[in-house]
C-alpha atoms as a PDB file:
ATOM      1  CA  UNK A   1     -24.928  21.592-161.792  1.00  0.00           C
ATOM      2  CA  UNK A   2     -25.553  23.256-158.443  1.00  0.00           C
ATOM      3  CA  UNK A   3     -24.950  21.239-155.312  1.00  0.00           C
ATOM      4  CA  UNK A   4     -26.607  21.757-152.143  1.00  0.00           C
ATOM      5  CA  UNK A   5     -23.891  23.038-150.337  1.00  0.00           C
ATOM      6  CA  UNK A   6     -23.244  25.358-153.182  1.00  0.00           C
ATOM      7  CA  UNK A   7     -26.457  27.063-153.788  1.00  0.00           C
ATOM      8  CA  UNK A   8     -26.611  27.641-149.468  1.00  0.00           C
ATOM      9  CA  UNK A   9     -23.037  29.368-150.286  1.00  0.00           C
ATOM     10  CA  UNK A  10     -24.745  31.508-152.811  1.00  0.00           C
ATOM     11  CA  UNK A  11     -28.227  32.381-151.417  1.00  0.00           C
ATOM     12  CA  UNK A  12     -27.635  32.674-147.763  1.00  0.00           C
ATOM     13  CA  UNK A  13     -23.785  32.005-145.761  1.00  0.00           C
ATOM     14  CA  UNK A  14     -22.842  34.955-148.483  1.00  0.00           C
ATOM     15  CA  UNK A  15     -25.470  37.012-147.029  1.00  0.00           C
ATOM     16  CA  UNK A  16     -24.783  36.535-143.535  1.00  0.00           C
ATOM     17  CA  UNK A  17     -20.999  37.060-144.006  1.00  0.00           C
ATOM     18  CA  UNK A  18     -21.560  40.799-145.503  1.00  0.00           C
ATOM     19  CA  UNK A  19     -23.524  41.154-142.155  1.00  0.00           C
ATOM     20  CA  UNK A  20     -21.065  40.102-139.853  1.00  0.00           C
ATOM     21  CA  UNK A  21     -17.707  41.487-141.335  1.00  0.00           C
ATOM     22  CA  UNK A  22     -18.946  44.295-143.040  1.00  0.00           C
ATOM     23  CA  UNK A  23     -18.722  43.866-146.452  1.00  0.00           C
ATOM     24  CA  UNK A  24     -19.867  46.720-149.183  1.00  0.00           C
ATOM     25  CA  UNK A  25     -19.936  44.043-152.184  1.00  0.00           C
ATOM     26  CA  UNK A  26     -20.560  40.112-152.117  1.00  0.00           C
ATOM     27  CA  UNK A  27     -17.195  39.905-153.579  1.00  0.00           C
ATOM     28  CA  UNK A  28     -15.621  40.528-150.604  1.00  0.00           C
ATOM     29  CA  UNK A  29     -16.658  37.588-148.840  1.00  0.00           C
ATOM     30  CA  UNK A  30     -14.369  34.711-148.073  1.00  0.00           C
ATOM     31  CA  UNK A  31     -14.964  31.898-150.491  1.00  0.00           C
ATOM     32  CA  UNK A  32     -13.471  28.386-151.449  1.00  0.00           C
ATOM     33  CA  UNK A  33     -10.835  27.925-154.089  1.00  0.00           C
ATOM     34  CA  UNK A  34     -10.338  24.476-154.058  1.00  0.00           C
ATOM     35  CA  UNK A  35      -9.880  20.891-152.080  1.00  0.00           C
ATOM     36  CA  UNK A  36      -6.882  19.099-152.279  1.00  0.00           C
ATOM     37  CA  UNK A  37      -6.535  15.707-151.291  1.00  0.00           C
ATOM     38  CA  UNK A  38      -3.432  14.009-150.592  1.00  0.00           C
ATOM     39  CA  UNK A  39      -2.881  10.862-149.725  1.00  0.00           C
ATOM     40  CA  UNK A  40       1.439   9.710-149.101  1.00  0.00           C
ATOM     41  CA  UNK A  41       1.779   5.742-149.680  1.00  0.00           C
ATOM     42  CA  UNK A  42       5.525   5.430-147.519  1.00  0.00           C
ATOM     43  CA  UNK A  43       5.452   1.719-149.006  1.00  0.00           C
ATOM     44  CA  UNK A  44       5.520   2.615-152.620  1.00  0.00           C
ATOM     45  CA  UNK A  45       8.984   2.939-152.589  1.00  0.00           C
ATOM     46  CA  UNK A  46       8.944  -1.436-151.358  1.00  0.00           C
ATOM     47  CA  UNK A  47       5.577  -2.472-153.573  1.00  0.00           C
ATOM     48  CA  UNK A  48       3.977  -0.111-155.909  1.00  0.00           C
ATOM     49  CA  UNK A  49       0.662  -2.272-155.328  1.00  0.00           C
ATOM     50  CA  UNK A  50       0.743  -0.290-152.208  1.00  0.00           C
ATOM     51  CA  UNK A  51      -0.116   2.935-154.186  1.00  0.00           C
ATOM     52  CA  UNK A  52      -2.306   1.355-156.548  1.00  0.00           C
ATOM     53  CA  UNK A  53      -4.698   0.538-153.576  1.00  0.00           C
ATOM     54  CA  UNK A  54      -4.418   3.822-152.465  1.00  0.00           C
ATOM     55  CA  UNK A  55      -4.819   5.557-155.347  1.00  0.00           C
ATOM     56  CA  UNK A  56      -8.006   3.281-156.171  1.00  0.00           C
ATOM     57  CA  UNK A  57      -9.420   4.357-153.102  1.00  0.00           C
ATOM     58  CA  UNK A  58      -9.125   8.305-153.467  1.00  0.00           C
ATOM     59  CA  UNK A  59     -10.263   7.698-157.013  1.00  0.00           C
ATOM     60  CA  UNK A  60     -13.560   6.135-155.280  1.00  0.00           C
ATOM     61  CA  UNK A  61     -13.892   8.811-152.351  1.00  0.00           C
ATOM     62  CA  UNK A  62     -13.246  11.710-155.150  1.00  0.00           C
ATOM     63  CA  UNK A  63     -15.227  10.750-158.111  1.00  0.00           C
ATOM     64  CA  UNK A  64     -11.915  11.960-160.067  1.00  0.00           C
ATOM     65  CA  UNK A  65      -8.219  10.112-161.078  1.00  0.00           C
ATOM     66  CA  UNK A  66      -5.760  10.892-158.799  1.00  0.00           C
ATOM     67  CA  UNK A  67      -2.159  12.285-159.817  1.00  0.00           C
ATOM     68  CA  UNK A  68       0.990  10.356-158.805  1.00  0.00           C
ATOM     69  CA  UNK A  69       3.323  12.234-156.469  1.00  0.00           C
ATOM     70  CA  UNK A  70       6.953  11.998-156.995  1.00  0.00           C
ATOM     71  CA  UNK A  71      10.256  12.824-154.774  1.00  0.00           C
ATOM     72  CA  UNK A  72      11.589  15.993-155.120  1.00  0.00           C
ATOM     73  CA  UNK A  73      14.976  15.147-153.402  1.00  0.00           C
ATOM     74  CA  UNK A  74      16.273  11.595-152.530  1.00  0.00           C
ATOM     75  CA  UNK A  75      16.173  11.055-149.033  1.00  0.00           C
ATOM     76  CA  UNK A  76      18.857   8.196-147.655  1.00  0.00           C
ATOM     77  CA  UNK A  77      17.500   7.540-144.568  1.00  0.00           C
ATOM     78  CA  UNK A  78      14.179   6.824-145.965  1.00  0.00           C
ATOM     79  CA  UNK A  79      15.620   4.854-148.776  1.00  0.00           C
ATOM     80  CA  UNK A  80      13.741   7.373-151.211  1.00  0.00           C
ATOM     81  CA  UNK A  81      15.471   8.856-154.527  1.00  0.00           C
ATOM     82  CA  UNK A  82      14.746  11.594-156.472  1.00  0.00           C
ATOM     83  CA  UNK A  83      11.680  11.468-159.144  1.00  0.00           C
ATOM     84  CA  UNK A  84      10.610   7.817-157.137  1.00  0.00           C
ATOM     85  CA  UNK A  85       6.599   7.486-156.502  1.00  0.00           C
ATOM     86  CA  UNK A  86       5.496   8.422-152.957  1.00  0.00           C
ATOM     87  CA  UNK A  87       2.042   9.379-152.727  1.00  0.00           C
ATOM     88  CA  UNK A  88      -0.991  10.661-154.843  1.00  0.00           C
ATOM     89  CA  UNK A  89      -3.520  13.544-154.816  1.00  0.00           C
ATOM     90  CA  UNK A  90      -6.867  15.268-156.089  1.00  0.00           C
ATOM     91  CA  UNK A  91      -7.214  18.481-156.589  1.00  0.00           C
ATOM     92  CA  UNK A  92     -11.260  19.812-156.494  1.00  0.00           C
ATOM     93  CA  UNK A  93     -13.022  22.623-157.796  1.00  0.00           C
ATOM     94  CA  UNK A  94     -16.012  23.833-157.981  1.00  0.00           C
ATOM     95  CA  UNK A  95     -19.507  21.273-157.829  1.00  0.00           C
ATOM     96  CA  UNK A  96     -17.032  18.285-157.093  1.00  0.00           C
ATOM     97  CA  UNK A  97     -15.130  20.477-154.377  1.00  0.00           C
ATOM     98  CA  UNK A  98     -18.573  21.563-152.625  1.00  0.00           C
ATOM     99  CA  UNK A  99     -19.708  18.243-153.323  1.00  0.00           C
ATOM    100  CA  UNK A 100     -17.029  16.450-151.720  1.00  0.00           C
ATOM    101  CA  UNK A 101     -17.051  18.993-148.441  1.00  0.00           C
ATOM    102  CA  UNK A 102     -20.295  18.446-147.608  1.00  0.00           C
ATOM    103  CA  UNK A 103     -19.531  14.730-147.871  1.00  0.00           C
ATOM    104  CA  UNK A 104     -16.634  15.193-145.578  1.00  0.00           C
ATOM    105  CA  UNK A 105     -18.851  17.493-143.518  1.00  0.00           C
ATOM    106  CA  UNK A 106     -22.032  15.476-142.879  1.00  0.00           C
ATOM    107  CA  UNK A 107     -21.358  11.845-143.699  1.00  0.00           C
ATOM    108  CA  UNK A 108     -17.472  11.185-143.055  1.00  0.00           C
ATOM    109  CA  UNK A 109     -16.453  13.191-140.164  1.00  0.00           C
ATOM    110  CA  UNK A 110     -19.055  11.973-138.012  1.00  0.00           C
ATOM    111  CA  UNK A 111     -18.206   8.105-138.294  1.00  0.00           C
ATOM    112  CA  UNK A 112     -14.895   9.006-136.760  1.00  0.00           C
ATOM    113  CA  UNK A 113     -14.744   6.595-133.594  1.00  0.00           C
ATOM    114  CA  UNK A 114     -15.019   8.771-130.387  1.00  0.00           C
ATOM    115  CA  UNK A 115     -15.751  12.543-132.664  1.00  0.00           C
ATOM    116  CA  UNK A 116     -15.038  15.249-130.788  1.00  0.00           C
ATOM    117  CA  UNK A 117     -14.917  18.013-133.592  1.00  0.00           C
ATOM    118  CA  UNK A 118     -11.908  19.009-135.447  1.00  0.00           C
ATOM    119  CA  UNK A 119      -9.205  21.289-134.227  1.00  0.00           C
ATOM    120  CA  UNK A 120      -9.767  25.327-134.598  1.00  0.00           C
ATOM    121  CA  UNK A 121      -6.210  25.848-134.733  1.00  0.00           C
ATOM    122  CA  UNK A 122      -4.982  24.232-138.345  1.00  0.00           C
ATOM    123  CA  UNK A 123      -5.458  27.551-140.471  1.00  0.00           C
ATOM    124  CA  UNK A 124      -2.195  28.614-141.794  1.00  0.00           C
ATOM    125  CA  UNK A 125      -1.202  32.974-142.329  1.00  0.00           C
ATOM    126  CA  UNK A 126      -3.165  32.496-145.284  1.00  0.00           C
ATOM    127  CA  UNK A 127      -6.385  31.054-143.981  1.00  0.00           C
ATOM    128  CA  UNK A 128      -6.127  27.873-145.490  1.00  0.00           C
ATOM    129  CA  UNK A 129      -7.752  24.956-143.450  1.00  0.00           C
ATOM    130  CA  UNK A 130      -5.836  21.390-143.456  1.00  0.00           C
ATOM    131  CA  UNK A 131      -7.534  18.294-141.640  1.00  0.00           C
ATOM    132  CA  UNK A 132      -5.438  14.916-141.406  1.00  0.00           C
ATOM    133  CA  UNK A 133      -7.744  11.817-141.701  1.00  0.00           C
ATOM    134  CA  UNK A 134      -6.310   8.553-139.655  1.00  0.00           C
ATOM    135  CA  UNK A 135      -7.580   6.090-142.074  1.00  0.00           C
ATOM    136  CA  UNK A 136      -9.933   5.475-145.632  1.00  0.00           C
ATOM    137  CA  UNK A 137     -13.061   4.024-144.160  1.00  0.00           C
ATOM    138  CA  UNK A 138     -14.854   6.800-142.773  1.00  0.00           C
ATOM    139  CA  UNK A 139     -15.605   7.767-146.183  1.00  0.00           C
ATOM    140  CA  UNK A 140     -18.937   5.018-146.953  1.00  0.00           C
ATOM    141  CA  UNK A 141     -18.078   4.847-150.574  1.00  0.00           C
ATOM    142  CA  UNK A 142     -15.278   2.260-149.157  1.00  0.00           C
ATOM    143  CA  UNK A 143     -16.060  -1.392-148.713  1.00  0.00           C
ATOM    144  CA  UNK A 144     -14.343  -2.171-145.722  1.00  0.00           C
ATOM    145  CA  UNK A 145     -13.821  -5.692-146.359  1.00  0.00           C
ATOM    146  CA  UNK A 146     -11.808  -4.724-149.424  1.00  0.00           C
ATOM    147  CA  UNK A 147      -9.356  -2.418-147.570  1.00  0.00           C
ATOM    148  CA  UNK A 148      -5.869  -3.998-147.989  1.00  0.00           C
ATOM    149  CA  UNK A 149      -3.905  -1.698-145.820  1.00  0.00           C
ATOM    150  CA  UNK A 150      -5.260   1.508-143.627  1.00  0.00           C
ATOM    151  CA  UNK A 151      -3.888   4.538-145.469  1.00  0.00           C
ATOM    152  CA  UNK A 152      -4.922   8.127-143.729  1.00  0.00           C
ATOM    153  CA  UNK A 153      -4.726  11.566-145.873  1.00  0.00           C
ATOM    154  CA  UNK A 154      -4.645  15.355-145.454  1.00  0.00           C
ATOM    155  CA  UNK A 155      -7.172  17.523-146.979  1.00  0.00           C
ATOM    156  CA  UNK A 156      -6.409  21.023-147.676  1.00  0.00           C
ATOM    157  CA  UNK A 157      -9.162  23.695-147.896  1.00  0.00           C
ATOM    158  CA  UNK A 158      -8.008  26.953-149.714  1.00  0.00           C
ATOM    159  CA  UNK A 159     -10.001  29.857-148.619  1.00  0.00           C
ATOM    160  CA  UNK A 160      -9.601  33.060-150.188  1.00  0.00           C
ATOM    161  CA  UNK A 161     -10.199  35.529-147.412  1.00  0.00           C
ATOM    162  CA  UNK A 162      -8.389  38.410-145.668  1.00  0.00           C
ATOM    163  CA  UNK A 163      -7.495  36.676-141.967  1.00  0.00           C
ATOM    164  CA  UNK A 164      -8.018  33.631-140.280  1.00  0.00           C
ATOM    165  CA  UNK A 165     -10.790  34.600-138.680  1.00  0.00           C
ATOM    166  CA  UNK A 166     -12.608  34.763-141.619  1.00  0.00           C
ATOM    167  CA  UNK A 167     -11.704  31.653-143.079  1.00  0.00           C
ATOM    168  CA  UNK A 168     -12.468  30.552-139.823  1.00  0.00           C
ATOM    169  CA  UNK A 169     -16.366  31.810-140.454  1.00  0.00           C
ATOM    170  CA  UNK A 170     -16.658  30.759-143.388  1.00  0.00           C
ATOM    171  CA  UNK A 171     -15.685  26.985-142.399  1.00  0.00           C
ATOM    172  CA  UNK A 172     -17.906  27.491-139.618  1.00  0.00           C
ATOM    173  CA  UNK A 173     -21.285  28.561-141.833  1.00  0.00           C
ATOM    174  CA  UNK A 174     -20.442  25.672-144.309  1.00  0.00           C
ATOM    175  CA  UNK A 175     -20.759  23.220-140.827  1.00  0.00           C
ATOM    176  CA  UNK A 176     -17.385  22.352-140.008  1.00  0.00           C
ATOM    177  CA  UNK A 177     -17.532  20.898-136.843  1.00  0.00           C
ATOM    178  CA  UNK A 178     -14.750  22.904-134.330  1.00  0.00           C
ATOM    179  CA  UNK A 179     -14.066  21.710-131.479  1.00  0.00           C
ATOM    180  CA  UNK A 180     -15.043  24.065-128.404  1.00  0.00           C
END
């Protein structure tokens, strides 16, 4: 199955890429890896119902089971030890991961109260893209009178591309909203 999103990669953003940066081979243009999705529940470590909820909801958002996060180290001050659930996450790849971004893209990120675009600057030295989300219910597979507790996330984009400024394109052809 081709998404939308996907086949636009293929047939034209591909295209236009090899135009801009030069490219000799289609290959060479920056492309998606994967999404991951992570969502940290700090009250799992008081009521595990707490990351339940949470994990109920990325399962709804995603389309796909999330995986249980677990403490690396033990942390006092946080009253976290070692191995204890904190958090979950879902890893995307292909049709689910272009799927999912165009979601993100077109339907979630423009419910955000008062959306100015997202920040330009959250590419790493690799020219991966992460976007923190405040809360759950900008996503419309959510009924918001079941929402127990607000829980935001992080998305991660992994680009495969030579700079930032590429990734940057890339993010930018797909419809990613920057901020001016």
């Amino acid at each position: 199955m081709i998404t939308r999103l996907q086949e636009r990669y293929r047939n034209t953003i591909v295209q236009e890429m090899m135009k801009q940066f030069n490219f000799k081979s289609r290959m060479q243009a920056p492309k998606i890896e994967k999404i991951v999705i992570n969502m940290g529940v700090g009250k799992a470590n008081e009521d595990i119902k707490h990351l339940e909820d949470a994990m109920k909801d990325l399962a709804t958002i995603t389309g796909q089971k999330p995986v249980i996060t677990r403490a690396k180290k033990a942390v006092a001050n946080f009253k976290i030890r070692k191995g204890m659930p904190i958090g979950c996450k879902v890893t995307l790849r292909k049709a689910h991961m272009y799927e999912f971004l165009d979601r993100l893209i077109n339907v979630a990120l423009p419910r955000i109260k008062d959306f100015r675009g997202v920040s330009g600057s959250s590419f790493d030295q690799h020219g991966n893209y992460t976007l923190g989300i405040a809360e759950q219910s900008i996503f419309p597979e959510i009924d918001i009178d079941k929402i127990k507790r607000v829980q935001g996330m992080d998305v991660i984009i992994v680009i495969e591309a030579d700079n930032v400024e590429q990734a940057k394109e890339l993010l930018r052809h797909f419809g990613m909203p920057f901020r001016s």
